[in-house]
Protein backbone atom coordinates (compact mmCIF):
# COMPACT_ATOMS: atom_id res chain seq x y z
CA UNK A 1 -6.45 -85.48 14.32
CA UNK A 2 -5.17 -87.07 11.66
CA UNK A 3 -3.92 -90.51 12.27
CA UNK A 4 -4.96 -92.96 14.79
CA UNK A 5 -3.32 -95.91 16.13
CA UNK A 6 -6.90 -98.67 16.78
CA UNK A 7 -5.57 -101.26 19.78
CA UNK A 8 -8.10 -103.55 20.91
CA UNK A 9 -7.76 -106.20 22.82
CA UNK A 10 -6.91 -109.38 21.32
CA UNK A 11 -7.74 -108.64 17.64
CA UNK A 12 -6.61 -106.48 14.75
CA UNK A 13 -9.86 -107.04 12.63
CA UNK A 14 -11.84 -103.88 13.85
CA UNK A 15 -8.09 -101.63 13.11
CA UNK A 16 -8.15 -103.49 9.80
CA UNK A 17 -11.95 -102.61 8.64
CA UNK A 18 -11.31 -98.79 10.10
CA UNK A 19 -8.36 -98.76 7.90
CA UNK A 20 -10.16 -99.77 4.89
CA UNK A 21 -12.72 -96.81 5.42
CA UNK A 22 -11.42 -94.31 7.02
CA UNK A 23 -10.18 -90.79 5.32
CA UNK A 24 -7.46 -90.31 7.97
CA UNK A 25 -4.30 -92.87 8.39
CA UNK A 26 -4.79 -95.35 10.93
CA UNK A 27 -1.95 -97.55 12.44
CA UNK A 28 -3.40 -100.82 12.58
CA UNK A 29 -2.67 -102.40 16.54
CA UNK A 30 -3.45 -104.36 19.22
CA UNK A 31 -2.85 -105.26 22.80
CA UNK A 32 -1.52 -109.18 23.01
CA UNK A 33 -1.96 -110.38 26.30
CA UNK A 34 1.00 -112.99 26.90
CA UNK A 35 0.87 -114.67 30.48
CA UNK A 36 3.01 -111.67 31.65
CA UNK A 37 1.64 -108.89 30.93
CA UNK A 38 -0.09 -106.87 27.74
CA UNK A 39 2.38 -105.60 24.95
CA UNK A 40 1.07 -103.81 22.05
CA UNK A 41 1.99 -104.41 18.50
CA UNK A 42 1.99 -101.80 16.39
CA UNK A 43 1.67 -101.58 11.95
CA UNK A 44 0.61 -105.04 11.98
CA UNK A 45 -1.09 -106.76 9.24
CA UNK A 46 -3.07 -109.58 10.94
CA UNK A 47 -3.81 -110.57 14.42
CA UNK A 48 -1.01 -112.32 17.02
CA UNK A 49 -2.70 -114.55 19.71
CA UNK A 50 -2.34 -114.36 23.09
CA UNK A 51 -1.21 -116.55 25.77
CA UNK A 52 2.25 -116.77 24.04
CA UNK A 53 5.43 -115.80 26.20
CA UNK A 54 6.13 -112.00 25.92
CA UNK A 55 9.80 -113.24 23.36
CA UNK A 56 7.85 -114.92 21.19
CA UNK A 57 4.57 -112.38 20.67
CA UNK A 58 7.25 -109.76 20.29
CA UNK A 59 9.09 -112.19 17.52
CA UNK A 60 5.80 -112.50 15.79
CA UNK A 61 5.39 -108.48 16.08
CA UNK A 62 8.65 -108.37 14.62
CA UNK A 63 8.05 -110.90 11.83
CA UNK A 64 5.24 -108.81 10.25
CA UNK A 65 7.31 -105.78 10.35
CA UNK A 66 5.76 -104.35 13.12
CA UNK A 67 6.89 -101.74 16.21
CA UNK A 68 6.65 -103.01 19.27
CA UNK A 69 5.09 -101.05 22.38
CA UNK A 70 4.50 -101.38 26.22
CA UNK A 71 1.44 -99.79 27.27
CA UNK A 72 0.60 -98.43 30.75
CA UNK A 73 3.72 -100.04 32.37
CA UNK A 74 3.75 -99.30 36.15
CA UNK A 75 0.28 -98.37 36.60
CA UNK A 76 -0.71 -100.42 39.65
CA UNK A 77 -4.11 -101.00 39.34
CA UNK A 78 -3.36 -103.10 35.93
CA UNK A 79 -3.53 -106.48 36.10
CA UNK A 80 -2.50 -106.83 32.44
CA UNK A 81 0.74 -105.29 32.95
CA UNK A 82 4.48 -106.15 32.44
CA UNK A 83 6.51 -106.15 36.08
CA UNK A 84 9.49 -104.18 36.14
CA UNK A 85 11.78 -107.07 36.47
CA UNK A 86 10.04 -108.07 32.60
CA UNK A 87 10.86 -104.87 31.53
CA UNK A 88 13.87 -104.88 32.30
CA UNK A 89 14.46 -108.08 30.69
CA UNK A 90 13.02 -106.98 27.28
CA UNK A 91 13.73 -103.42 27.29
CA UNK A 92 16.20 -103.94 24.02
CA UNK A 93 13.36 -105.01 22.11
CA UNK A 94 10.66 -102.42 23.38
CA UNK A 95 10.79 -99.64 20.67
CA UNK A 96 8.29 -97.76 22.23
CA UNK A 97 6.93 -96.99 25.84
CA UNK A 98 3.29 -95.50 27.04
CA UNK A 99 4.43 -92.51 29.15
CA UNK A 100 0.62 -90.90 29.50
CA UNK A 101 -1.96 -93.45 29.66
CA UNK A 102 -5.13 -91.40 29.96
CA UNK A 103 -6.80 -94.39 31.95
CA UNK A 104 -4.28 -94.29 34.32
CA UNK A 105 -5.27 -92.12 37.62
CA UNK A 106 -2.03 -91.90 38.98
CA UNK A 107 0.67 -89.60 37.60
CA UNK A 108 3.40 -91.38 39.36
CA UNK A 109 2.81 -93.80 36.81
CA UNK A 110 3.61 -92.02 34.37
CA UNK A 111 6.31 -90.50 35.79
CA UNK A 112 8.28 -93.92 36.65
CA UNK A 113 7.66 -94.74 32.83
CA UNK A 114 9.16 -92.05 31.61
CA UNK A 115 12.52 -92.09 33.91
CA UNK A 116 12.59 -95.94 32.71
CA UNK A 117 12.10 -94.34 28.98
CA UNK A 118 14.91 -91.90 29.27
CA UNK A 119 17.27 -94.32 31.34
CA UNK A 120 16.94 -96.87 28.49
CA UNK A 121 16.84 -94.26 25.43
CA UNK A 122 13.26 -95.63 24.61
CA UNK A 123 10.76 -93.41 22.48
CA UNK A 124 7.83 -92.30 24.33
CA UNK A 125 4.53 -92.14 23.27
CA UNK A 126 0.67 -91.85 24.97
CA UNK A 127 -2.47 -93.43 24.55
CA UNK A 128 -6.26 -92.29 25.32
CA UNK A 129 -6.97 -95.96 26.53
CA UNK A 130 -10.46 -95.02 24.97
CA UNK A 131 -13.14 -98.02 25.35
CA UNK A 132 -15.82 -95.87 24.82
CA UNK A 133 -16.37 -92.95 22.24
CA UNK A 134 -16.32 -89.81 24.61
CA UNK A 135 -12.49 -91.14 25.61
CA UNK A 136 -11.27 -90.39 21.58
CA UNK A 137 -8.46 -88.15 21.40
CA UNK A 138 -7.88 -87.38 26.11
CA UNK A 139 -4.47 -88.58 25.26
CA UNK A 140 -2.26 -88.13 22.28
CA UNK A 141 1.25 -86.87 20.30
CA UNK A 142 1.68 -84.04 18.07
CA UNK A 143 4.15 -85.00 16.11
CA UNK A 144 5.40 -83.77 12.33
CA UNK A 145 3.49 -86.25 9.49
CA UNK A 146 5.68 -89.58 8.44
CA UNK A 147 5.39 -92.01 5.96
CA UNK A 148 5.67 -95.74 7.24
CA UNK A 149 7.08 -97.36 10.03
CA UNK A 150 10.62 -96.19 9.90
CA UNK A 151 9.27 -92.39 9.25
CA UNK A 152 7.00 -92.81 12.30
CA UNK A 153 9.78 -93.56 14.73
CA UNK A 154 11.80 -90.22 13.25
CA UNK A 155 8.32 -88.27 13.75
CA UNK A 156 7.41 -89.68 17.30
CA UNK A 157 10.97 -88.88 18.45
CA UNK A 158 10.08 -85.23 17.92
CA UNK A 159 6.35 -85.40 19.12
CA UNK A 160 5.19 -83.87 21.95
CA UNK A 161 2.84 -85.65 24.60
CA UNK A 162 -0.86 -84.08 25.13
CA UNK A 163 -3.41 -85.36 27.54
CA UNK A 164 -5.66 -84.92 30.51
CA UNK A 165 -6.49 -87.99 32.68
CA UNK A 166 -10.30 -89.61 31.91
CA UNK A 167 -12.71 -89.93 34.88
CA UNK A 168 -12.31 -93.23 36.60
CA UNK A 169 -16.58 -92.97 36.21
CA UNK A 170 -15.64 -94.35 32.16
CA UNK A 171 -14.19 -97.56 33.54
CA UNK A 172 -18.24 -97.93 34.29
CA UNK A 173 -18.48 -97.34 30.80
CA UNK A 174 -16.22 -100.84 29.86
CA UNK A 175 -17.70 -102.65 32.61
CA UNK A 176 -21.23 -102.38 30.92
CA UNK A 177 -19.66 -103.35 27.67
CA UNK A 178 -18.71 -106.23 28.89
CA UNK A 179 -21.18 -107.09 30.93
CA UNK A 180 -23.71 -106.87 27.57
CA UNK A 181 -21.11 -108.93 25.16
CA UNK A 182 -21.72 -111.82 28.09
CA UNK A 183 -25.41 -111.38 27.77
């Protein structure tokens, strides 16, 4: 491995610091929940806040040069997720789609995001989902290096999508996580 793309929730900061120290690339992300759904934002350079409609987080994704992507559409037990009617709706400003979510459990999932991929000429990409260190790395794209953004689009159009599917027992894993941040 040799680049990762850090997502968290709600905040670029801990992307940001792993950038700073880290001797591999990393793409500096993170998941904006907007009252319909998560989208991820991708190369960005500071943090977007949530709560914002899905047209303007992806305008502020945009305005810091960033690549905007959907991940885990159509996964069913995701509360966070875009509908299909919103994805329809924004699908000329998605750049990328999650095809392989490693979280996911069901591969009809995955399947109905890639036919919506290839029906709309969308690059597809994958994503461990990790919230805890053993998930690192269950989901990811070989792809040829790139330089930058623009590079990174070229190289993920010729990548090719790894992964196996975690063990639903890891979602225990996040659920302590967050049960010791409220504590």
């Amino acid at each position: 491995m040799n680049c990762i793309a850090i997502a968290d929730h709600g905040t670029t900061e801990g992307a940001l610091k792993m950038q700073d120290i880290a001797p591999f690339r990393v793409i500096v992300a993170e998941e904006i929940l907007t009252p319909h759904g998560e989208i991820m934002g991708m190369f960005l350079k500071e943090t977007i806040p949530g709560g914002l409609p899905p047209e303007e987080t992806i305008s502020r994704i945009r305005a810091q040069g960033g690549l905007v992507c959907i991940p885990h559409p159509f996964d069913p037990l995701r509360g966070f997720r875009l509908d299909s009617k919103r994805l329809e709706e924004l699908v000329e400003q998605i750049d990328i789609l999650e095809v392989f979510n490693a979280r996911s459990p069901f591969l009809r999932s995955s399947t109905r995001a890639r036919n919506f991929a290839d029906k709309y000429g969308i690059l597809k990409s994958a994503g461990s989902d990790a919230h805890t260190l053993g998930e690192i790395g269950n989901a990811y794209v070989e792809m040829p290096e790139f330089n930058g953004k623009n590079d990174f689009l070229n190289s993920l159009a010729n990548g090719k999508i790894f992964g196996q599917r975690t063990s639903p027992l890891a979602h225990f894993g996040s659920l302590w996580a967050r049960v010791r941040k409220q504590f």
